[in-house]
N, C-alpha and C. Protein backbone atom coordinates (compact mmCIF):
# COMPACT_ATOMS: atom_id res chain seq x y z
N UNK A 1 -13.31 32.80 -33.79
CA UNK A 1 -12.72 33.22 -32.54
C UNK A 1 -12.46 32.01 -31.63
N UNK A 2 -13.50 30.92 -31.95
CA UNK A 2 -13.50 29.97 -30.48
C UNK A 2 -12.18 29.08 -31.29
N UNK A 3 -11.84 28.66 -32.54
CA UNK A 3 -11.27 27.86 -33.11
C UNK A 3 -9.57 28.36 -33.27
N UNK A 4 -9.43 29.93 -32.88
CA UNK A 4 -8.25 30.42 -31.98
C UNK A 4 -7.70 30.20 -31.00
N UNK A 5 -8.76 30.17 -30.17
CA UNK A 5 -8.75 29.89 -28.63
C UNK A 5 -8.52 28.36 -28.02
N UNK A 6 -9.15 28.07 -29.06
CA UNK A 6 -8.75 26.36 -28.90
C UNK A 6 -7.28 26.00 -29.34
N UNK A 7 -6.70 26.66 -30.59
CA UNK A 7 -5.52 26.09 -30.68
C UNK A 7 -4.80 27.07 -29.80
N UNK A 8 -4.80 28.13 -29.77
CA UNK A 8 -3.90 28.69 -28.55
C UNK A 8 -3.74 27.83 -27.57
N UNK A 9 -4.90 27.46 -26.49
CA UNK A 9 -5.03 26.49 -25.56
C UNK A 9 -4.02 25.00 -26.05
N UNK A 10 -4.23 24.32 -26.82
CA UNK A 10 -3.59 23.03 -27.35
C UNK A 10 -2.01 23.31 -27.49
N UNK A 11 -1.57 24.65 -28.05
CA UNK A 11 -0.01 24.59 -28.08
C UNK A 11 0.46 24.75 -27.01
N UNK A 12 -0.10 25.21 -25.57
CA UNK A 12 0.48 25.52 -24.30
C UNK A 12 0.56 24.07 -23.67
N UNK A 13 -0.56 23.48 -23.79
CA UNK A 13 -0.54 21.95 -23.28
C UNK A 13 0.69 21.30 -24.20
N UNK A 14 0.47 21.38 -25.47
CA UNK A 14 1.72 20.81 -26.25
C UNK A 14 3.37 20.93 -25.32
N UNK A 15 3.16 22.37 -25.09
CA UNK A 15 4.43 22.79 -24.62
C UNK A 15 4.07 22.36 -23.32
N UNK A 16 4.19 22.20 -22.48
CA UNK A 16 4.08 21.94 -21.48
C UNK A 16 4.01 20.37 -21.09
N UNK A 17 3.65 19.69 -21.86
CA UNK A 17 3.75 17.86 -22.33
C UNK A 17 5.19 17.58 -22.57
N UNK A 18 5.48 18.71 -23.20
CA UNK A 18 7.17 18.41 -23.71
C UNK A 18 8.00 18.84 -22.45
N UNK A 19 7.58 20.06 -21.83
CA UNK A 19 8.70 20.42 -20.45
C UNK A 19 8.48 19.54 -19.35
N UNK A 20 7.85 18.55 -19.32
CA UNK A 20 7.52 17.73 -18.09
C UNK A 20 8.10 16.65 -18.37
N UNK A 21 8.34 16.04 -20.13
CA UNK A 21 9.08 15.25 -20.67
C UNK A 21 10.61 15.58 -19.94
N UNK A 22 10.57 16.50 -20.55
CA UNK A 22 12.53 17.14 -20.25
C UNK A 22 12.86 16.88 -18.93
N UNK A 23 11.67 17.34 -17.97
CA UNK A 23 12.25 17.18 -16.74
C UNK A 23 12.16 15.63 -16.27
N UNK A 24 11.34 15.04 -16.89
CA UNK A 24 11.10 13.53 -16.44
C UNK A 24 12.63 13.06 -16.84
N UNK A 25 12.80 12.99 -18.38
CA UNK A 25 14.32 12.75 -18.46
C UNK A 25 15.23 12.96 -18.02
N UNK A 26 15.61 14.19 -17.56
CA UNK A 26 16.79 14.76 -17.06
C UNK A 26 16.33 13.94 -15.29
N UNK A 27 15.35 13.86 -14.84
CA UNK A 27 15.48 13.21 -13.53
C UNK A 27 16.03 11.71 -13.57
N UNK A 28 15.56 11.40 -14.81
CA UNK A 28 15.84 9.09 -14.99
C UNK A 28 17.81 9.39 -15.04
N UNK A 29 18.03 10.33 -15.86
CA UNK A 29 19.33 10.72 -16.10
C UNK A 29 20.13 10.67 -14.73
N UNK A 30 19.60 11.70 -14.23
CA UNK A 30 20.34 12.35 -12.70
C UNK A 30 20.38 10.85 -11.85
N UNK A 31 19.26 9.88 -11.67
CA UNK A 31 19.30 8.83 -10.82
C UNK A 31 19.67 7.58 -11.69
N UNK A 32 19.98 7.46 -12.38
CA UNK A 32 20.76 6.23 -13.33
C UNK A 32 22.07 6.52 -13.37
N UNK A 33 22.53 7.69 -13.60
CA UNK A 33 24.01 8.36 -14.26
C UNK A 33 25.02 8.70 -13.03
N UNK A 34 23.98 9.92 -13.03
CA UNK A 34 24.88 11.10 -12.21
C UNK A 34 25.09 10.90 -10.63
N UNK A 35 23.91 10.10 -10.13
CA UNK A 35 24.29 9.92 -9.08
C UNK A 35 24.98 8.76 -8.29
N UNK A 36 24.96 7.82 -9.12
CA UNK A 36 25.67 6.53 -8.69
C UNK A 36 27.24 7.04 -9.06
N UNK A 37 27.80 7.83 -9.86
CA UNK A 37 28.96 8.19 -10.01
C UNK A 37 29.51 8.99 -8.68
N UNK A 38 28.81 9.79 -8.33
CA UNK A 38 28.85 10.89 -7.27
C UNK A 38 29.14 9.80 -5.70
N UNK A 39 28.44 8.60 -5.85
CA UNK A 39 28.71 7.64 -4.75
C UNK A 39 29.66 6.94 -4.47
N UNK A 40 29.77 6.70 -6.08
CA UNK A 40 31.32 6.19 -5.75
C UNK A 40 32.38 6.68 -5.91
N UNK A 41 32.40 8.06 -6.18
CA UNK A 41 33.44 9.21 -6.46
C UNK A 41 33.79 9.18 -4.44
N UNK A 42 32.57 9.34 -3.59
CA UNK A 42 32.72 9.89 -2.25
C UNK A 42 33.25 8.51 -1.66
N UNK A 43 32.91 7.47 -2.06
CA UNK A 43 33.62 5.83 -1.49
C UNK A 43 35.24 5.52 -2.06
N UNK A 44 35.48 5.73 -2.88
CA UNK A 44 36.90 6.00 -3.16
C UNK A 44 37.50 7.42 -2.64
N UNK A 45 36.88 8.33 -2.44
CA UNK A 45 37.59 9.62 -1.25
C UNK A 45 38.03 8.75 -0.13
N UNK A 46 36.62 8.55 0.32
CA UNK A 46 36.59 8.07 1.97
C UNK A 46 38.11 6.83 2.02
N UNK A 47 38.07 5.83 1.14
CA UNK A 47 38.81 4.78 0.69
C UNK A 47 40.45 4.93 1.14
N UNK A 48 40.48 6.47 0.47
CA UNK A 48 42.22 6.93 -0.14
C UNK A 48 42.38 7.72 1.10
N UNK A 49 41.84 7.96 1.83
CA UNK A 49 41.40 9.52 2.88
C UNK A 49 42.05 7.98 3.95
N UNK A 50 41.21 6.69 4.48
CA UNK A 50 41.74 6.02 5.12
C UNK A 50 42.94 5.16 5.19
N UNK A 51 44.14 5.51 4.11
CA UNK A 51 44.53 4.46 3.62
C UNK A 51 45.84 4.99 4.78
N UNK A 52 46.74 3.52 5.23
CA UNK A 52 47.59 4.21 6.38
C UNK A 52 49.21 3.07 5.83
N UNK A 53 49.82 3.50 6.05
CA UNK A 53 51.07 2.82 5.85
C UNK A 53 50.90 0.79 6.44
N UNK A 54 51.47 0.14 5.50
CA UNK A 54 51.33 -1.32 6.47
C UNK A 54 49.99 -2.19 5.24
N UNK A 55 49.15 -1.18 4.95
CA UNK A 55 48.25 -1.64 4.13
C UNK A 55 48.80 -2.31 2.71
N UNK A 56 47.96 -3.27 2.47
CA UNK A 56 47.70 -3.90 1.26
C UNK A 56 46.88 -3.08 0.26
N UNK A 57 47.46 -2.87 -0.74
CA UNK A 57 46.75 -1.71 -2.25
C UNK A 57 47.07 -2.88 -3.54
N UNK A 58 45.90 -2.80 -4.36
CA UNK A 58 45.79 -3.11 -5.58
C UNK A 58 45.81 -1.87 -6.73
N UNK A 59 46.73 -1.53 -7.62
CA UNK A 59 46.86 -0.30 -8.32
C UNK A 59 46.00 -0.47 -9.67
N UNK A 60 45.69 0.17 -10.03
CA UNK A 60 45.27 0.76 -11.64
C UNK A 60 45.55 -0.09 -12.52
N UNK A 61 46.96 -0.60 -12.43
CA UNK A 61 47.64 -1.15 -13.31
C UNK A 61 47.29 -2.64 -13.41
N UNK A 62 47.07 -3.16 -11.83
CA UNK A 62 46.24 -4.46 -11.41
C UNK A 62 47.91 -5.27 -10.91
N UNK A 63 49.09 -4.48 -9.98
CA UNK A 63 50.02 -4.78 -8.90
C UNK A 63 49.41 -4.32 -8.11
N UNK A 64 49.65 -5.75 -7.12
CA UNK A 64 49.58 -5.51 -5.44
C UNK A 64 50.91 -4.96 -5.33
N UNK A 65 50.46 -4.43 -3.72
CA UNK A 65 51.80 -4.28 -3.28
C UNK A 65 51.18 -4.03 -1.78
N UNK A 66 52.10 -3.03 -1.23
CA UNK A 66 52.37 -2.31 0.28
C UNK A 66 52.54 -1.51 0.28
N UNK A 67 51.93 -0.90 0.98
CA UNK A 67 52.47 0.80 1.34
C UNK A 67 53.33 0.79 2.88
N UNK A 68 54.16 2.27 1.89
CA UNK A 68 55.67 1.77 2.72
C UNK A 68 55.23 3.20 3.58
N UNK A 69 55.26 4.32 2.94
CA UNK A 69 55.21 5.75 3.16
C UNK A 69 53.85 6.42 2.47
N UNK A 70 53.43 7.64 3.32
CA UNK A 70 52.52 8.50 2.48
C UNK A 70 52.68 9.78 3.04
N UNK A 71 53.07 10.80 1.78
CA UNK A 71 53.14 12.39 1.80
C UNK A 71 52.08 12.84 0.71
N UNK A 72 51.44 13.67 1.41
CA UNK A 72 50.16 14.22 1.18
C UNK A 72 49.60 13.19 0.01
N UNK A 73 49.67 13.61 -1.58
CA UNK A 73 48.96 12.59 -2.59
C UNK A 73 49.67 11.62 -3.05
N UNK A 74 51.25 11.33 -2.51
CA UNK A 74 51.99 10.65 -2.81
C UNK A 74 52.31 9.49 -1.97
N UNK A 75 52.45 8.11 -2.49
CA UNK A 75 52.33 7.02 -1.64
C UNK A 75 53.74 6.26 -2.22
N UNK A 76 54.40 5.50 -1.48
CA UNK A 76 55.70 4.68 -2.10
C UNK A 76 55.20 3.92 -1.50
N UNK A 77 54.84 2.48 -2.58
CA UNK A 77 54.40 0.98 -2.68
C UNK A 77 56.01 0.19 -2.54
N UNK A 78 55.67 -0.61 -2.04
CA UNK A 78 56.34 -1.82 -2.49
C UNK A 78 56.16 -2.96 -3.09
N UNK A 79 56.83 -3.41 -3.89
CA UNK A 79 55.71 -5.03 -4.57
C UNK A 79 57.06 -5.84 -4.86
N UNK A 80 56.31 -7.11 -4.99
CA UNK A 80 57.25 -8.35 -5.14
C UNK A 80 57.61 -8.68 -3.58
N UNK A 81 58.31 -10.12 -3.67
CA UNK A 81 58.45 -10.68 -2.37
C UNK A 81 59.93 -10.66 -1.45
N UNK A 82 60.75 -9.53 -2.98
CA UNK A 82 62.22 -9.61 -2.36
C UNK A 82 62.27 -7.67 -1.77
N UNK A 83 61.08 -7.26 -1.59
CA UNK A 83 61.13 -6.05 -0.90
C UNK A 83 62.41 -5.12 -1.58
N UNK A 84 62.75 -4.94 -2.85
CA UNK A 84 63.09 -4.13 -3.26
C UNK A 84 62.81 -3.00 -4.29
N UNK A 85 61.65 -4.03 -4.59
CA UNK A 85 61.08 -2.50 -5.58
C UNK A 85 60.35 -1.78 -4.84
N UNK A 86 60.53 -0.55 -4.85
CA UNK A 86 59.67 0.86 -4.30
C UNK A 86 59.15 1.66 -4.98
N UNK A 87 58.21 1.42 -5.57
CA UNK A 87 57.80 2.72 -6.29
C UNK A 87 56.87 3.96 -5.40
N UNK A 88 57.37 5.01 -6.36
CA UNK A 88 56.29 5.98 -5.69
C UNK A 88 55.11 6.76 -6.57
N UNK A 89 53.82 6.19 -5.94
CA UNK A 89 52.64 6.88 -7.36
C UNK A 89 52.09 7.73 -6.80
N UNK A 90 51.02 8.09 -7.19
CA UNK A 90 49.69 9.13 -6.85
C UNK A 90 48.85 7.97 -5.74
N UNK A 91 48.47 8.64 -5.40
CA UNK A 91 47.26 8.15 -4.35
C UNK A 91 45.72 7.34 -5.13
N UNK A 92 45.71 8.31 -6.12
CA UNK A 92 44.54 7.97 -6.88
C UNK A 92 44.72 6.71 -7.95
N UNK A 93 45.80 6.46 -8.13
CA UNK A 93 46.22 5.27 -8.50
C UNK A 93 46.05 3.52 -7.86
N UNK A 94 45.50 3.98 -6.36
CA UNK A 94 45.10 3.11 -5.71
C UNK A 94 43.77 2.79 -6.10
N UNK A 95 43.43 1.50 -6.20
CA UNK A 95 41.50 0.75 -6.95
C UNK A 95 41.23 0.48 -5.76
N UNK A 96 41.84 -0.38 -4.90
CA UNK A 96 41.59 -1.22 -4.10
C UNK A 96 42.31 -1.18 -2.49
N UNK A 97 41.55 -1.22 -1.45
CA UNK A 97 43.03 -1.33 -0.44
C UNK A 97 42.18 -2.69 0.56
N UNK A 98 43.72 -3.07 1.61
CA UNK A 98 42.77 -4.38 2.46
C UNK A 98 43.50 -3.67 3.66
N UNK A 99 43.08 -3.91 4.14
CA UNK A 99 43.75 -3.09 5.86
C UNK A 99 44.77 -4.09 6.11
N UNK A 100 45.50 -3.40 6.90
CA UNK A 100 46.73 -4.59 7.33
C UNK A 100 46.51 -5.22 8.79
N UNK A 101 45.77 -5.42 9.55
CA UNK A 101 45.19 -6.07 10.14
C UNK A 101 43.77 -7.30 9.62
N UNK A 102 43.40 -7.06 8.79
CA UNK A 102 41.84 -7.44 8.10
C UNK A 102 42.80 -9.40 7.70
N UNK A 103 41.83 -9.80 8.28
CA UNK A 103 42.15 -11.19 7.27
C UNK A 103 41.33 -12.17 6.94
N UNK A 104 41.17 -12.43 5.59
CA UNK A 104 40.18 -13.07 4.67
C UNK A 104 40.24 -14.45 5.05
């Protein structure tokens, strides 16, 4: 009877060694992974959310340019020094911006 009771007792601790594991992991996970993504998911919002015509943008592609215009997610850049190319991208296409006042 007692040599029941004992392993009954030992598989709950077993189990329970292992669910404290899981959660230990899934927490190293959540603060290594998930949340440094989530930070810089909200710093590139904030980023694209401030971005205003006049500004300097570095794209995806790795062209500078200017922003000429912006309608809602849509931005028309300009790049090169003879001010005729205009393109128009996504917003989210922007990596980088420098304010157009800011100087390095």
């Amino acid at each position: 009877m007692m040599s029941i009771l004992a392993e009954a007792t030992g598989g709950m601790v077993g189990t329970l060694g292992m669910i404290i594991w899981l959660v230990v992991l899934f927490a190293i996970m959540y603060f290594l992974m998930i949340r440094p993504q989530k930070k810089e998911q909200k710093r590139k919002d904030l980023m694209l959310s401030e971005v205003a015509a006049g500004d300097t943008v570095l794209t995806t592609s790795g062209f500078y340019g200017t922003i000429i215009d912006i309608e809602d997610d849509t931005v028309i850049v300009e790049f090169g020094n003879n001010k005729n190319c205009r393109i128009p991208m996504q917003k989210a296409a922007i990596a980088d911006v420098e304010k157009a006042g800011s100087a390095e």
